[in-house]
C-alpha atoms as a PDB file:
ATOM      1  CA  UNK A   1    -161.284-103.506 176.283  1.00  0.00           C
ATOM      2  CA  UNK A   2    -158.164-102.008 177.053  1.00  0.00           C
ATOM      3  CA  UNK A   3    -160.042 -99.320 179.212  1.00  0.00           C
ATOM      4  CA  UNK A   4    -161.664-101.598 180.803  1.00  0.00           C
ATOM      5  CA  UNK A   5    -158.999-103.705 181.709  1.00  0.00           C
ATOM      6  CA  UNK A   6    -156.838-100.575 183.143  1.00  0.00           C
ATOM      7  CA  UNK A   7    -160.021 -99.914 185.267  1.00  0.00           C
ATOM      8  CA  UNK A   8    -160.839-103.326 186.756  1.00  0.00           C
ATOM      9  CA  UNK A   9    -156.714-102.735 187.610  1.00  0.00           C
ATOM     10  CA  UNK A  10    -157.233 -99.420 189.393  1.00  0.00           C
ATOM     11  CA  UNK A  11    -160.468-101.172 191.028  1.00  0.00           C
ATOM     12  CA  UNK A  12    -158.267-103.591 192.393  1.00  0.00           C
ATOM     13  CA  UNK A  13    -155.258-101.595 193.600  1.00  0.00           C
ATOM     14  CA  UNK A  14    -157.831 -99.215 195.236  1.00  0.00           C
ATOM     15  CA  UNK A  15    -159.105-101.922 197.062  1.00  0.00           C
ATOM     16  CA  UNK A  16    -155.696-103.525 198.525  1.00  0.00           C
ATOM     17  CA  UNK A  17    -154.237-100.220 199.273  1.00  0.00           C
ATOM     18  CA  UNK A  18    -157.183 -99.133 201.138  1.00  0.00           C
ATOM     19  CA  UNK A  19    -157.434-102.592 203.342  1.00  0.00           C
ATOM     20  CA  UNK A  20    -153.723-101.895 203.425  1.00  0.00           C
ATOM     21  CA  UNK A  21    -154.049 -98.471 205.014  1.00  0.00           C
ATOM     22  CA  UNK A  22    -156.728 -99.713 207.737  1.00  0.00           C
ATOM     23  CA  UNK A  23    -154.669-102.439 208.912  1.00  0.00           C
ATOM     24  CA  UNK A  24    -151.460 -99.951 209.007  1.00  0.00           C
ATOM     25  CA  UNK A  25    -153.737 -97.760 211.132  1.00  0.00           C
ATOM     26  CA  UNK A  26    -154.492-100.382 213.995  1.00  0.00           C
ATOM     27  CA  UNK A  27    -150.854-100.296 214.205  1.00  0.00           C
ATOM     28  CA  UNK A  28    -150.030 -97.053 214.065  1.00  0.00           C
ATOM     29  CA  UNK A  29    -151.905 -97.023 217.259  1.00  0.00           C
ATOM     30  CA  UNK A  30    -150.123 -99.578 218.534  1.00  0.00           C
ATOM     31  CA  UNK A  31    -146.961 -97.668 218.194  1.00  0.00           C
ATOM     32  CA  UNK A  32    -148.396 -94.695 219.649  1.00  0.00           C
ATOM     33  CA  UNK A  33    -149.174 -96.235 222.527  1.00  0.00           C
ATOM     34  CA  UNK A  34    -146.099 -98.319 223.036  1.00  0.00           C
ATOM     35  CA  UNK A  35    -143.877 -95.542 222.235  1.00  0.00           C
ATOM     36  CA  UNK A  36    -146.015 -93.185 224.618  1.00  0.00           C
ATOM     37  CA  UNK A  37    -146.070 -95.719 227.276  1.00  0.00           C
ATOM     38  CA  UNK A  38    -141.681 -96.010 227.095  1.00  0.00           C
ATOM     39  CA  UNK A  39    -141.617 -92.104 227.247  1.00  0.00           C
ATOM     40  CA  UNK A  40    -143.520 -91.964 230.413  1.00  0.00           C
ATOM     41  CA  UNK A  41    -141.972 -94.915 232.090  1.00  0.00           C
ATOM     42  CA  UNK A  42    -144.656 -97.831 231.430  1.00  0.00           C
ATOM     43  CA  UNK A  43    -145.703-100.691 229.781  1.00  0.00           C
ATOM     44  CA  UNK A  44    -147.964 -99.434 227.132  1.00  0.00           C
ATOM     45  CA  UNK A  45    -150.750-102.227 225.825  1.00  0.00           C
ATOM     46  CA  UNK A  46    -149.357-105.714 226.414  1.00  0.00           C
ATOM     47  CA  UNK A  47    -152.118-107.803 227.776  1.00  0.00           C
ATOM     48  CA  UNK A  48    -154.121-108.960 224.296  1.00  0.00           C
ATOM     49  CA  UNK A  49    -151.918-111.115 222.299  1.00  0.00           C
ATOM     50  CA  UNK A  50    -148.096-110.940 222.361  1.00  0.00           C
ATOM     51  CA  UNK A  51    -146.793-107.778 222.984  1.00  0.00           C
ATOM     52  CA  UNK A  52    -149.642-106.522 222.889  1.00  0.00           C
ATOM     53  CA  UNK A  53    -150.177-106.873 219.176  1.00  0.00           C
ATOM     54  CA  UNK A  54    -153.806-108.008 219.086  1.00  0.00           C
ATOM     55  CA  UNK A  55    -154.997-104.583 221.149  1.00  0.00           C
ATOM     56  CA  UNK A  56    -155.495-102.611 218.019  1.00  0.00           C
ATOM     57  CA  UNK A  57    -158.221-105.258 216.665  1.00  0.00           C
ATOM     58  CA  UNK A  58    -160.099-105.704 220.575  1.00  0.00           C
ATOM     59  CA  UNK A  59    -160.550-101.753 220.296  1.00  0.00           C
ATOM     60  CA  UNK A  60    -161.569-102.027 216.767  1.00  0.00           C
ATOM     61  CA  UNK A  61    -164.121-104.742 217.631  1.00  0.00           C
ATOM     62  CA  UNK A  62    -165.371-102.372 220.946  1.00  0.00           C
ATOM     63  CA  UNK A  63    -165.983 -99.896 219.350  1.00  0.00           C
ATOM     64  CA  UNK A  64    -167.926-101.033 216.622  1.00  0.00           C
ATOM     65  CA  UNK A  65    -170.020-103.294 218.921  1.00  0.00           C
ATOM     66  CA  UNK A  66    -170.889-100.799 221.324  1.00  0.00           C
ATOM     67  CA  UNK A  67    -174.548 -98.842 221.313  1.00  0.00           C
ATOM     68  CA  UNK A  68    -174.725 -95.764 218.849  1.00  0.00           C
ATOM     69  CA  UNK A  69    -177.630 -93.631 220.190  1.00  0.00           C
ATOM     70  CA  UNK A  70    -178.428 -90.197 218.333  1.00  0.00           C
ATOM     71  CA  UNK A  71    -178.779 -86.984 220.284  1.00  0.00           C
ATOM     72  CA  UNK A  72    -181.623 -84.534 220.973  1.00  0.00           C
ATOM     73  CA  UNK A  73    -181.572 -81.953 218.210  1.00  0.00           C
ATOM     74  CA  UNK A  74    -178.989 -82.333 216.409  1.00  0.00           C
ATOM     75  CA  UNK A  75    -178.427 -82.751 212.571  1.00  0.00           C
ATOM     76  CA  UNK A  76    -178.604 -86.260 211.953  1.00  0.00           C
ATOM     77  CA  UNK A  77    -177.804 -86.384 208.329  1.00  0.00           C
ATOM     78  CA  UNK A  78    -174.917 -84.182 208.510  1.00  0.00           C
ATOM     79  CA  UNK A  79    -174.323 -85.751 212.000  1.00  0.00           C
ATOM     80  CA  UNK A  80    -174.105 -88.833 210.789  1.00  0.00           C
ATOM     81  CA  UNK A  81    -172.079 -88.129 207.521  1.00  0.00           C
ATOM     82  CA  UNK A  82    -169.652 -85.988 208.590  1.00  0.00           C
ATOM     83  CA  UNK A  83    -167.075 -89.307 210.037  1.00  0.00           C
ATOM     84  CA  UNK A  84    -167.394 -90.689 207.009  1.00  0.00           C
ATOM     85  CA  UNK A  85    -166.725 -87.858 204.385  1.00  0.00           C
ATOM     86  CA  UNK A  86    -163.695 -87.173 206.558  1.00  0.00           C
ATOM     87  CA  UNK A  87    -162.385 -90.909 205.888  1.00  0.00           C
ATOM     88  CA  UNK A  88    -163.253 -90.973 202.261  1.00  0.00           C
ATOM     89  CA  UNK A  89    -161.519 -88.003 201.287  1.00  0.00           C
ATOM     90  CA  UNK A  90    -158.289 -89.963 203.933  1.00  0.00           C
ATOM     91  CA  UNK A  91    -158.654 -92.670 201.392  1.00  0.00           C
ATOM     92  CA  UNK A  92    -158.781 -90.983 198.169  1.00  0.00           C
ATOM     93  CA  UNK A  93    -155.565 -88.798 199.011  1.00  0.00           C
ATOM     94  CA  UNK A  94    -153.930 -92.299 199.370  1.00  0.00           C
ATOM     95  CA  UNK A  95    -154.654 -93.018 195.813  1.00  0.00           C
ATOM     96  CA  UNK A  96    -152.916 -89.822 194.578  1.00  0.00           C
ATOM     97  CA  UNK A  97    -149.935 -90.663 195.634  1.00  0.00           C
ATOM     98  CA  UNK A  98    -147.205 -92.120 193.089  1.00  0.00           C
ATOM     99  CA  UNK A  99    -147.170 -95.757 193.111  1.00  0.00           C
ATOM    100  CA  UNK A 100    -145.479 -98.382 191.280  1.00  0.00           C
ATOM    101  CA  UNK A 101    -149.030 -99.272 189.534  1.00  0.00           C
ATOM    102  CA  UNK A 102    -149.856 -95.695 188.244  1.00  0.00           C
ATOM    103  CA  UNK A 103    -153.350 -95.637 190.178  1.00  0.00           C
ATOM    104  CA  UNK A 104    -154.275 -91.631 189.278  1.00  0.00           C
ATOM    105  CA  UNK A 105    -151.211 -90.895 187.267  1.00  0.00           C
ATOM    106  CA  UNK A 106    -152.694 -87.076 186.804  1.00  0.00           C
ATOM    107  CA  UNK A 107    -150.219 -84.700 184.865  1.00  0.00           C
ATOM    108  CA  UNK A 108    -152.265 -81.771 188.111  1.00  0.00           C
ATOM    109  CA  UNK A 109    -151.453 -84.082 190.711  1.00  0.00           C
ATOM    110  CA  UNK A 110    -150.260 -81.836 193.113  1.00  0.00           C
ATOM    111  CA  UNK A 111    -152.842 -79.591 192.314  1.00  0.00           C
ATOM    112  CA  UNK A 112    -155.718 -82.248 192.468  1.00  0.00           C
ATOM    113  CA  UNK A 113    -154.103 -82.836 195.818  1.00  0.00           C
ATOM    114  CA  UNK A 114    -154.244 -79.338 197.443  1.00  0.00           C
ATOM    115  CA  UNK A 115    -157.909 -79.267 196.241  1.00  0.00           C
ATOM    116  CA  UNK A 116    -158.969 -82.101 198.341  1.00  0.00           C
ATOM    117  CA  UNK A 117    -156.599 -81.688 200.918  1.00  0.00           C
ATOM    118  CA  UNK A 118    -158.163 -78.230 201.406  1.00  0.00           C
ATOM    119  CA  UNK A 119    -162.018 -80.120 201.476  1.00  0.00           C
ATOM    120  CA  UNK A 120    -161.033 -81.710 204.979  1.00  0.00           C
ATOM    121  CA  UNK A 121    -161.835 -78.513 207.065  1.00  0.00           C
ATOM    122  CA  UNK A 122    -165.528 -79.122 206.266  1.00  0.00           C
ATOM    123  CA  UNK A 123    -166.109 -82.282 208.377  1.00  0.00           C
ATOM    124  CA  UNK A 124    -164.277 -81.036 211.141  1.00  0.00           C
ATOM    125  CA  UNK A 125    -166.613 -77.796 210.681  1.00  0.00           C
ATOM    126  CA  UNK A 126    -169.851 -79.674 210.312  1.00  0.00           C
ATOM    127  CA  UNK A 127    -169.172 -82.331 212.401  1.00  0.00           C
ATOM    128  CA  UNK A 128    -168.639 -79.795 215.102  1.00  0.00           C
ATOM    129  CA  UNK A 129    -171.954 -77.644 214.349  1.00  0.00           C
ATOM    130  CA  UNK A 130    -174.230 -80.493 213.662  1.00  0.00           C
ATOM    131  CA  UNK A 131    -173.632 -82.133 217.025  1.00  0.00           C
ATOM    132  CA  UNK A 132    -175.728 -79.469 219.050  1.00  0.00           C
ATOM    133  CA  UNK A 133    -173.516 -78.731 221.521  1.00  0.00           C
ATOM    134  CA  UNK A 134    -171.400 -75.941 222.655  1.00  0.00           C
ATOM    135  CA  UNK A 135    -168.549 -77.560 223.483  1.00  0.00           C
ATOM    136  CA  UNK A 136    -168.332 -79.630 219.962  1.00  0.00           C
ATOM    137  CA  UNK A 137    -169.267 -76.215 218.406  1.00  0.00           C
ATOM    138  CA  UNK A 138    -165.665 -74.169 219.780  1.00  0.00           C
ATOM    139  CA  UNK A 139    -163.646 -77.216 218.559  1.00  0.00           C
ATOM    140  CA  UNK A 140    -164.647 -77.273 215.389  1.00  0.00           C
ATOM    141  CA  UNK A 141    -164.193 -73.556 215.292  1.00  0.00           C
ATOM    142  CA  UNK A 142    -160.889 -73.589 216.885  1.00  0.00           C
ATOM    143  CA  UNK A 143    -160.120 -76.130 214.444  1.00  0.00           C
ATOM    144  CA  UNK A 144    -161.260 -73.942 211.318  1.00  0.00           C
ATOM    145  CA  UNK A 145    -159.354 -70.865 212.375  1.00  0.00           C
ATOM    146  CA  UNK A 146    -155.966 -73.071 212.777  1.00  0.00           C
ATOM    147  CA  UNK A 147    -156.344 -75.648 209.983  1.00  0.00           C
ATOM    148  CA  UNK A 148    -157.258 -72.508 207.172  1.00  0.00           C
ATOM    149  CA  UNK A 149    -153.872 -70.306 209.007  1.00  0.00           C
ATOM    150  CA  UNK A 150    -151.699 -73.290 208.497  1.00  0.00           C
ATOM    151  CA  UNK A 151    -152.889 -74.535 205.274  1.00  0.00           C
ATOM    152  CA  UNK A 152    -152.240 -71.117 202.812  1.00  0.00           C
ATOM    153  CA  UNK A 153    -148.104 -71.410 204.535  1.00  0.00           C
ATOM    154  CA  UNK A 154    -148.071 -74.745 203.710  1.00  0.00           C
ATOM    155  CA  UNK A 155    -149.644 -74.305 200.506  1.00  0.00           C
ATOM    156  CA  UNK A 156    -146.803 -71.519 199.588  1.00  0.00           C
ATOM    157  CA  UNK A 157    -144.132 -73.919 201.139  1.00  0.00           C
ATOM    158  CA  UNK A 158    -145.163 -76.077 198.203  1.00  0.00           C
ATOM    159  CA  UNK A 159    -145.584 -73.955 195.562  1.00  0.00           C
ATOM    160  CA  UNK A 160    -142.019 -72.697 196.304  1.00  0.00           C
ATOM    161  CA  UNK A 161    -140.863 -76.775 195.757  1.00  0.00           C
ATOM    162  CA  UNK A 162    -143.330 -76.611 192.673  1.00  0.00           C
ATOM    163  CA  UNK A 163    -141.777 -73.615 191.046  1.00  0.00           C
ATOM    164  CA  UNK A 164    -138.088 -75.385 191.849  1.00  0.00           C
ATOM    165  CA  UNK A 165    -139.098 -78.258 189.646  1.00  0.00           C
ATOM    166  CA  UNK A 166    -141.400 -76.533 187.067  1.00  0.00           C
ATOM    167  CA  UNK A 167    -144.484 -79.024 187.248  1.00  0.00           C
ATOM    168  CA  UNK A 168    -147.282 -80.355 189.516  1.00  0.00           C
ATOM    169  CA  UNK A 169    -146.535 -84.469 188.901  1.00  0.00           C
ATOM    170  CA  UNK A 170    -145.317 -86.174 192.261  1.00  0.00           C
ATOM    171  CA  UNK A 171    -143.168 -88.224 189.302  1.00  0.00           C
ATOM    172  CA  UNK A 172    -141.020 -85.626 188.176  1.00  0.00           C
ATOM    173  CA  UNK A 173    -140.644 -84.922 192.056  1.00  0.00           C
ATOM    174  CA  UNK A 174    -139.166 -88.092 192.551  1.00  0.00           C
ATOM    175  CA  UNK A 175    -136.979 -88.435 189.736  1.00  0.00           C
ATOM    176  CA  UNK A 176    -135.453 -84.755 190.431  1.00  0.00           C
ATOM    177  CA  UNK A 177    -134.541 -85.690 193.523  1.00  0.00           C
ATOM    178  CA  UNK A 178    -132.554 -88.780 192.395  1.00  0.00           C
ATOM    179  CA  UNK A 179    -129.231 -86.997 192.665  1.00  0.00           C
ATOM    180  CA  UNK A 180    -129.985 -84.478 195.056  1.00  0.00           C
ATOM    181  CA  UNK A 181    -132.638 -84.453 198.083  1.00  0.00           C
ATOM    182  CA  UNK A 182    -134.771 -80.927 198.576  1.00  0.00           C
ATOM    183  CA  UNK A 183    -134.028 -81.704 201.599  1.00  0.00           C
ATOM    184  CA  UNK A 184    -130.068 -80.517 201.256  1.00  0.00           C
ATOM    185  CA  UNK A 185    -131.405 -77.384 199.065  1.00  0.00           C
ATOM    186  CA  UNK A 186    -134.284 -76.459 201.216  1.00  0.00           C
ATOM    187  CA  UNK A 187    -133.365 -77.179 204.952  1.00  0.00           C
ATOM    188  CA  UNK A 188    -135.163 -74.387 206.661  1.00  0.00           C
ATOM    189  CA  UNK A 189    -138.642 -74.804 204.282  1.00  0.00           C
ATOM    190  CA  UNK A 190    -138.066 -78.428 205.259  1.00  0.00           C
ATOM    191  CA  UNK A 191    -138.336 -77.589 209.272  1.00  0.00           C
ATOM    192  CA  UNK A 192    -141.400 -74.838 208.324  1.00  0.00           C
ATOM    193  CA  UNK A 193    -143.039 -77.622 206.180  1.00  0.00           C
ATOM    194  CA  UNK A 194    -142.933 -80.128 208.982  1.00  0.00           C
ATOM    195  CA  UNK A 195    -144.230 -77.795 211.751  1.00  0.00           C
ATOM    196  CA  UNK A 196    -147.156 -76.633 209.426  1.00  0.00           C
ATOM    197  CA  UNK A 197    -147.708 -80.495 209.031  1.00  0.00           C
ATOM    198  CA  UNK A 198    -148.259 -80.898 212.283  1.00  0.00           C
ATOM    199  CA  UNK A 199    -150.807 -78.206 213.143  1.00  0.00           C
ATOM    200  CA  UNK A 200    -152.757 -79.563 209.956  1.00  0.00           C
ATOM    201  CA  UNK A 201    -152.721 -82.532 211.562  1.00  0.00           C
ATOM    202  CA  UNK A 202    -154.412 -81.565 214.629  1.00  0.00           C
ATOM    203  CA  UNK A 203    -151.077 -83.106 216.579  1.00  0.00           C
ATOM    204  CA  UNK A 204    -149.893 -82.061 220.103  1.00  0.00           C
ATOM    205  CA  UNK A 205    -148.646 -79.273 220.188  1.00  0.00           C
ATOM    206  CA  UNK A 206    -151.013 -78.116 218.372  1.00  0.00           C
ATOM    207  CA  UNK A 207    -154.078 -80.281 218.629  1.00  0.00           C
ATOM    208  CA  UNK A 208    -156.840 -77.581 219.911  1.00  0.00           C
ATOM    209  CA  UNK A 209    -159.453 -79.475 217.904  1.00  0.00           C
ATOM    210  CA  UNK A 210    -159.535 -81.805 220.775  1.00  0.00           C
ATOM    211  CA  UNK A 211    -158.953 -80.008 224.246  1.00  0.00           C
ATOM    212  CA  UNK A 212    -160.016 -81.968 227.575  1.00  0.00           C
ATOM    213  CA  UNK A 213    -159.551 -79.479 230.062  1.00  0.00           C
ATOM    214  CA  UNK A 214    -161.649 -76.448 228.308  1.00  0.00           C
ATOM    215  CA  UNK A 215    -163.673 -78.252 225.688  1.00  0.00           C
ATOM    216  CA  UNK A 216    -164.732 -81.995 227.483  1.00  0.00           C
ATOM    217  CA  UNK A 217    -163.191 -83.562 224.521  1.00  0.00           C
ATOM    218  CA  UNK A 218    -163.051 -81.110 221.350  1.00  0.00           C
ATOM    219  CA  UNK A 219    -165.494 -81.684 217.902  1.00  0.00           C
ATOM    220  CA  UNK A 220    -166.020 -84.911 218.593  1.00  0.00           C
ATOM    221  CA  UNK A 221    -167.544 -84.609 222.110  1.00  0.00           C
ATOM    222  CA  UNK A 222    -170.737 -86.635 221.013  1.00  0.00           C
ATOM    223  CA  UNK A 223    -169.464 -88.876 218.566  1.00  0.00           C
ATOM    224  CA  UNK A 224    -169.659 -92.377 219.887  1.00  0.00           C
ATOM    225  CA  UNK A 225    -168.907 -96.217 219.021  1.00  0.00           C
ATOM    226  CA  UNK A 226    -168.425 -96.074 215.215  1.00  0.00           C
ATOM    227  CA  UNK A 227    -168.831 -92.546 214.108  1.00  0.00           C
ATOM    228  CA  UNK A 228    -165.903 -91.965 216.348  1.00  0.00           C
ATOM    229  CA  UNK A 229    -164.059 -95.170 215.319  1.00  0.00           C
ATOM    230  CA  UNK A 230    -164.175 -93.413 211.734  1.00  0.00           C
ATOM    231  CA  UNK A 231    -163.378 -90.038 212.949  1.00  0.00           C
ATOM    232  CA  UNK A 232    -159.856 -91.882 214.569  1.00  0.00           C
ATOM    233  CA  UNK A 233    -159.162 -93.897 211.421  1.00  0.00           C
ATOM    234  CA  UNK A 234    -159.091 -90.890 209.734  1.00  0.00           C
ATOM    235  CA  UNK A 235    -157.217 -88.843 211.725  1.00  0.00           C
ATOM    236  CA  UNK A 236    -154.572 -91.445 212.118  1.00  0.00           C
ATOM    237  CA  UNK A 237    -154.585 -92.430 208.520  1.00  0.00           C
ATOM    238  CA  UNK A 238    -153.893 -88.367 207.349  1.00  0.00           C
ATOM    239  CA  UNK A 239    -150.863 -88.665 209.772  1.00  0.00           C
ATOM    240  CA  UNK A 240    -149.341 -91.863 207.628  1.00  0.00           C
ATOM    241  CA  UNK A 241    -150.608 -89.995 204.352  1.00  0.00           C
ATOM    242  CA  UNK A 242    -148.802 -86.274 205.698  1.00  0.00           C
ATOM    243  CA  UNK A 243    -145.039 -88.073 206.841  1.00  0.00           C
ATOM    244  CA  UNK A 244    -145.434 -89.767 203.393  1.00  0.00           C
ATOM    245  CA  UNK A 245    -145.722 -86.679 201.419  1.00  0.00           C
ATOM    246  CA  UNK A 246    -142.919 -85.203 203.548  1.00  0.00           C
ATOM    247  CA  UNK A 247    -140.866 -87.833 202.500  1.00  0.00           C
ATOM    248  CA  UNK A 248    -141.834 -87.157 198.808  1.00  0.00           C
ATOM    249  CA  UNK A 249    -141.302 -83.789 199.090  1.00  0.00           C
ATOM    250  CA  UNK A 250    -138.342 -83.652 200.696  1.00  0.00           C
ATOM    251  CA  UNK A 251    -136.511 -86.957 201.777  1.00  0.00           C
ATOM    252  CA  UNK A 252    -136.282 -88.601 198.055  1.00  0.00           C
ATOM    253  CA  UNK A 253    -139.554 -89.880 197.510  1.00  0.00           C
ATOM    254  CA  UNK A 254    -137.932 -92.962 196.081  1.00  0.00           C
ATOM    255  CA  UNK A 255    -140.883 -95.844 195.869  1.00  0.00           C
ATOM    256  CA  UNK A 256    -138.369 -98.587 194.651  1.00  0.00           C
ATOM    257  CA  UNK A 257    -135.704 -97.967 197.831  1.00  0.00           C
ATOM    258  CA  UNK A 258    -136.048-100.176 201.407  1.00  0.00           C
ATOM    259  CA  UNK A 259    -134.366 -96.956 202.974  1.00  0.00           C
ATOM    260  CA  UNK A 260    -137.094 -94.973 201.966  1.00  0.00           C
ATOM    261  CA  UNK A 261    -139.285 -96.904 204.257  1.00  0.00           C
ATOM    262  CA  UNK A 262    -137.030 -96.827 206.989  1.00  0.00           C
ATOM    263  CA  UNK A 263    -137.228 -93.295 206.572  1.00  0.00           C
ATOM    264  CA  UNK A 264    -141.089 -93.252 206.635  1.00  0.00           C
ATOM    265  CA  UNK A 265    -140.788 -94.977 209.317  1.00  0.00           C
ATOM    266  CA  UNK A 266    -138.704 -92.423 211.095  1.00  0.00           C
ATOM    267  CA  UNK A 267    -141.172 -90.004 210.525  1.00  0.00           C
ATOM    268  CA  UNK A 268    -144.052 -91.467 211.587  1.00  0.00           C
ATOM    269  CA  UNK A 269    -142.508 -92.089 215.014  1.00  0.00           C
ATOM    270  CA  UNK A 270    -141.000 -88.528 215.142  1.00  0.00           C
ATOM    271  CA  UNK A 271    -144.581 -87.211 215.065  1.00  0.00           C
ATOM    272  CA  UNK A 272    -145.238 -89.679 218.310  1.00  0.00           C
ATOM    273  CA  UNK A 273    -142.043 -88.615 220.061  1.00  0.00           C
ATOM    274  CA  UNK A 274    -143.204 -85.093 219.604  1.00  0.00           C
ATOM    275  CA  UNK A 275    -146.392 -85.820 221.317  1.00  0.00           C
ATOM    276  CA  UNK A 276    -144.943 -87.777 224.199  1.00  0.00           C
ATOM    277  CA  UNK A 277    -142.202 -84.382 224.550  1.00  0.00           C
ATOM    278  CA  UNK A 278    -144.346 -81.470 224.189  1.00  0.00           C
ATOM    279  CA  UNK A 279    -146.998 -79.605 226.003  1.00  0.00           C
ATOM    280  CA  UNK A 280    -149.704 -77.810 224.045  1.00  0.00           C
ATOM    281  CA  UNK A 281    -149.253 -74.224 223.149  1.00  0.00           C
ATOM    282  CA  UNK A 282    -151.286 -71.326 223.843  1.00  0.00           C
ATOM    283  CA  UNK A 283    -154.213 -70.501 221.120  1.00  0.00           C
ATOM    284  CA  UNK A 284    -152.718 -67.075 220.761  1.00  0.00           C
ATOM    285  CA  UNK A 285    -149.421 -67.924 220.038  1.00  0.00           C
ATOM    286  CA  UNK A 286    -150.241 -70.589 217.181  1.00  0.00           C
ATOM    287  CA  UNK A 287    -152.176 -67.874 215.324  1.00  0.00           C
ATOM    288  CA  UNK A 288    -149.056 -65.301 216.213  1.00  0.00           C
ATOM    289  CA  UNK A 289    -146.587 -68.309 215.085  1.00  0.00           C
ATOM    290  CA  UNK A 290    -148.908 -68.998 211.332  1.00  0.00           C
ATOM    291  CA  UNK A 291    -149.564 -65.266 210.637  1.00  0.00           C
ATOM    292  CA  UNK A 292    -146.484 -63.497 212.216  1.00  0.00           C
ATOM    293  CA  UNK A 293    -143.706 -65.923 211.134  1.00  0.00           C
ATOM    294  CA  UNK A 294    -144.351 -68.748 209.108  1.00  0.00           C
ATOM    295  CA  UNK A 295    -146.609 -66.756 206.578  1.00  0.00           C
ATOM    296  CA  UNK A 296    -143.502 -64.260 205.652  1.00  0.00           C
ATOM    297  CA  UNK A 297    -141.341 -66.607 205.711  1.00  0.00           C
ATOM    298  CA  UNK A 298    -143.519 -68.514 202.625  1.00  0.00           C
ATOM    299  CA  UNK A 299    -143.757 -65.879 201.505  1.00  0.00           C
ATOM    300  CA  UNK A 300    -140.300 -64.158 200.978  1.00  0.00           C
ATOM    301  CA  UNK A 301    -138.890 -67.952 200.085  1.00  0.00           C
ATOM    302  CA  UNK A 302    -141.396 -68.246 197.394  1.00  0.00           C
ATOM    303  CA  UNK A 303    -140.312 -64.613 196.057  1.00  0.00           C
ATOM    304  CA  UNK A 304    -137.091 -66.196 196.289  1.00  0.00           C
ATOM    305  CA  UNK A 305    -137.865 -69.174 194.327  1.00  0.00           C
ATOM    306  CA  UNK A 306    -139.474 -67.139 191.530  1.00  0.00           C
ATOM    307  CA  UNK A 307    -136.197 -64.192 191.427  1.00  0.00           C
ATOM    308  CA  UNK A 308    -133.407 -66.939 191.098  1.00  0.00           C
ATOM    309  CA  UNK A 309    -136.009 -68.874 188.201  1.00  0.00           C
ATOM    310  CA  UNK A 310    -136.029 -66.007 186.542  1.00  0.00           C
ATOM    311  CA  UNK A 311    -132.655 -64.550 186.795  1.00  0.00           C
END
């Protein structure tokens, strides 16, 4: 009974959270676009509702109303799957996060984490292939070549934090950084962390997943009405679930504080005022930046980590 109960409870929690996360989504775009439009001198969405604050849902509501048609030769099973794989592995990241209700209280979390962190390269992969066209085809290669480069630095960025604290539980995280932030102990992993998060991310200035000028659009050329609504929800909804783990990592983590939310909150615009400052980089130099600088840089800190454990 009492198994049962704790499961109908994780049911439940699942459930809000994930309604939770959809609605924070709408706005996130909301944000984006008011911040975006204030950067570049404009107005930003402010026609539906007050303030705008109703555009999030009309789009919502467009897009899932308009015509989904399927193209000539392409995979339709994988075509059709790929948005939302990509969403459902979004939302189950969410739920391996430390909450206040315990909802996968793993001792591996961390771990369990990485693995399915690590599974999000395939939709961008298949997505791109089982379109049928060229141009979907080189962003979803493009995509491959800079989520995998970015992915094993970030990976050792963590394991550096993980050998720090001696176990893989986003708990213990938190509670070691009740006295002391990583932040203060690991500044420079902190700014490597954050840039790595943002190529992982597929965010200016690295988003070459999506690139108008060469590639029409990027992966999701011929994605349309809801496939593509999907594809957007997840994107958006990694970005929340990323600036939330940096915040765990290395701004406190601390669930029961209001300034951790402000802080969250920081973050989450920081990745917007990045967009609306920088231009895209060449392809050449994000590979020479992953493999040429961050990598040894992981590398030597984690060396690091391990000597001064040991010692």
């Amino acid at each position: 009974m009492w198994y049962f109960v704790m499961f109908l409870n994780f049911i439940i929690n699942s459930l809000i959270m994930m309604v939770m996360i959809l609605i924070s989504v709408a706005f996130l775009t909301l944000l984006e676009r008011k911040v975006l439009g204030y950067i570049q001198i404009r107005k930003g969405p402010n026609k539906v509702g007050i303030f705008g604050i109703f555009q999030p849902f009309s789009d919502a509501i467009k897009l899932f109303s308009k015509e989904m048609s399927l193209i000539f030769k392409s995979n339709y099973m994988f075509y059709m799957l790929m948005p939302m794989m990509s969403m459902m592995l979004m939302l189950f990241l969410w739920n391996l996060l430390p909450y206040c209700s315990y909802l996968m209280n793993l001792s591996l979390n961390i771990l369990m984490f990485l693995c399915i962190l690590s599974l999000g390269v395939y939709s961008l992969m298949i997505s791109g292939w089982s379109s049928n066209s060229i141009y979907s085809l080189l962003g979803g290669l493009r995509s491959i070549a800079q989520t995998i480069s970015y992915e094993v630095s970030m990976i050792l960025i963590m394991f550096s934090l993980i050998i720090l604290m001696e176990s893989m539980n986003f708990y213990n995280l938190i509670y070691i950084q009740f006295s002391l932030w990583m932040l203060f102990m690991n500044f420079f992993l902190m700014l490597t962390f954050f840039v790595s998060l943002l190529a992982e991310l597929n965010r200016t200035p690295f988003d070459f997943s999506e690139g108008e000028s060469e590639l029409v659009s990027g992966f999701n050329t011929e994605y349309m009405s809801g496939s593509f609504a999907l594809i957007f929800i997840a994107e958006y909804g990694m970005i929340m679930l990323m600036m939330m783990m940096f915040s765990i990592f290395f701004l406190g983590g601390n669930f029961w504080s209001f300034y951790f939310y402000l802080i969250y909150m920081f973050m989450l615009f920081f990745v917007i005022w990045v967009r609306g400052t920088y231009p895209r980089f060449r392809y050449d130099n994000l590979m020479y930046l992953t493999w040429m600088s961050f990598l040894p840089f992981s590398l030597n800190y984690l060396i690091y980590m391990l000597s001064m454990k040991m010692f």
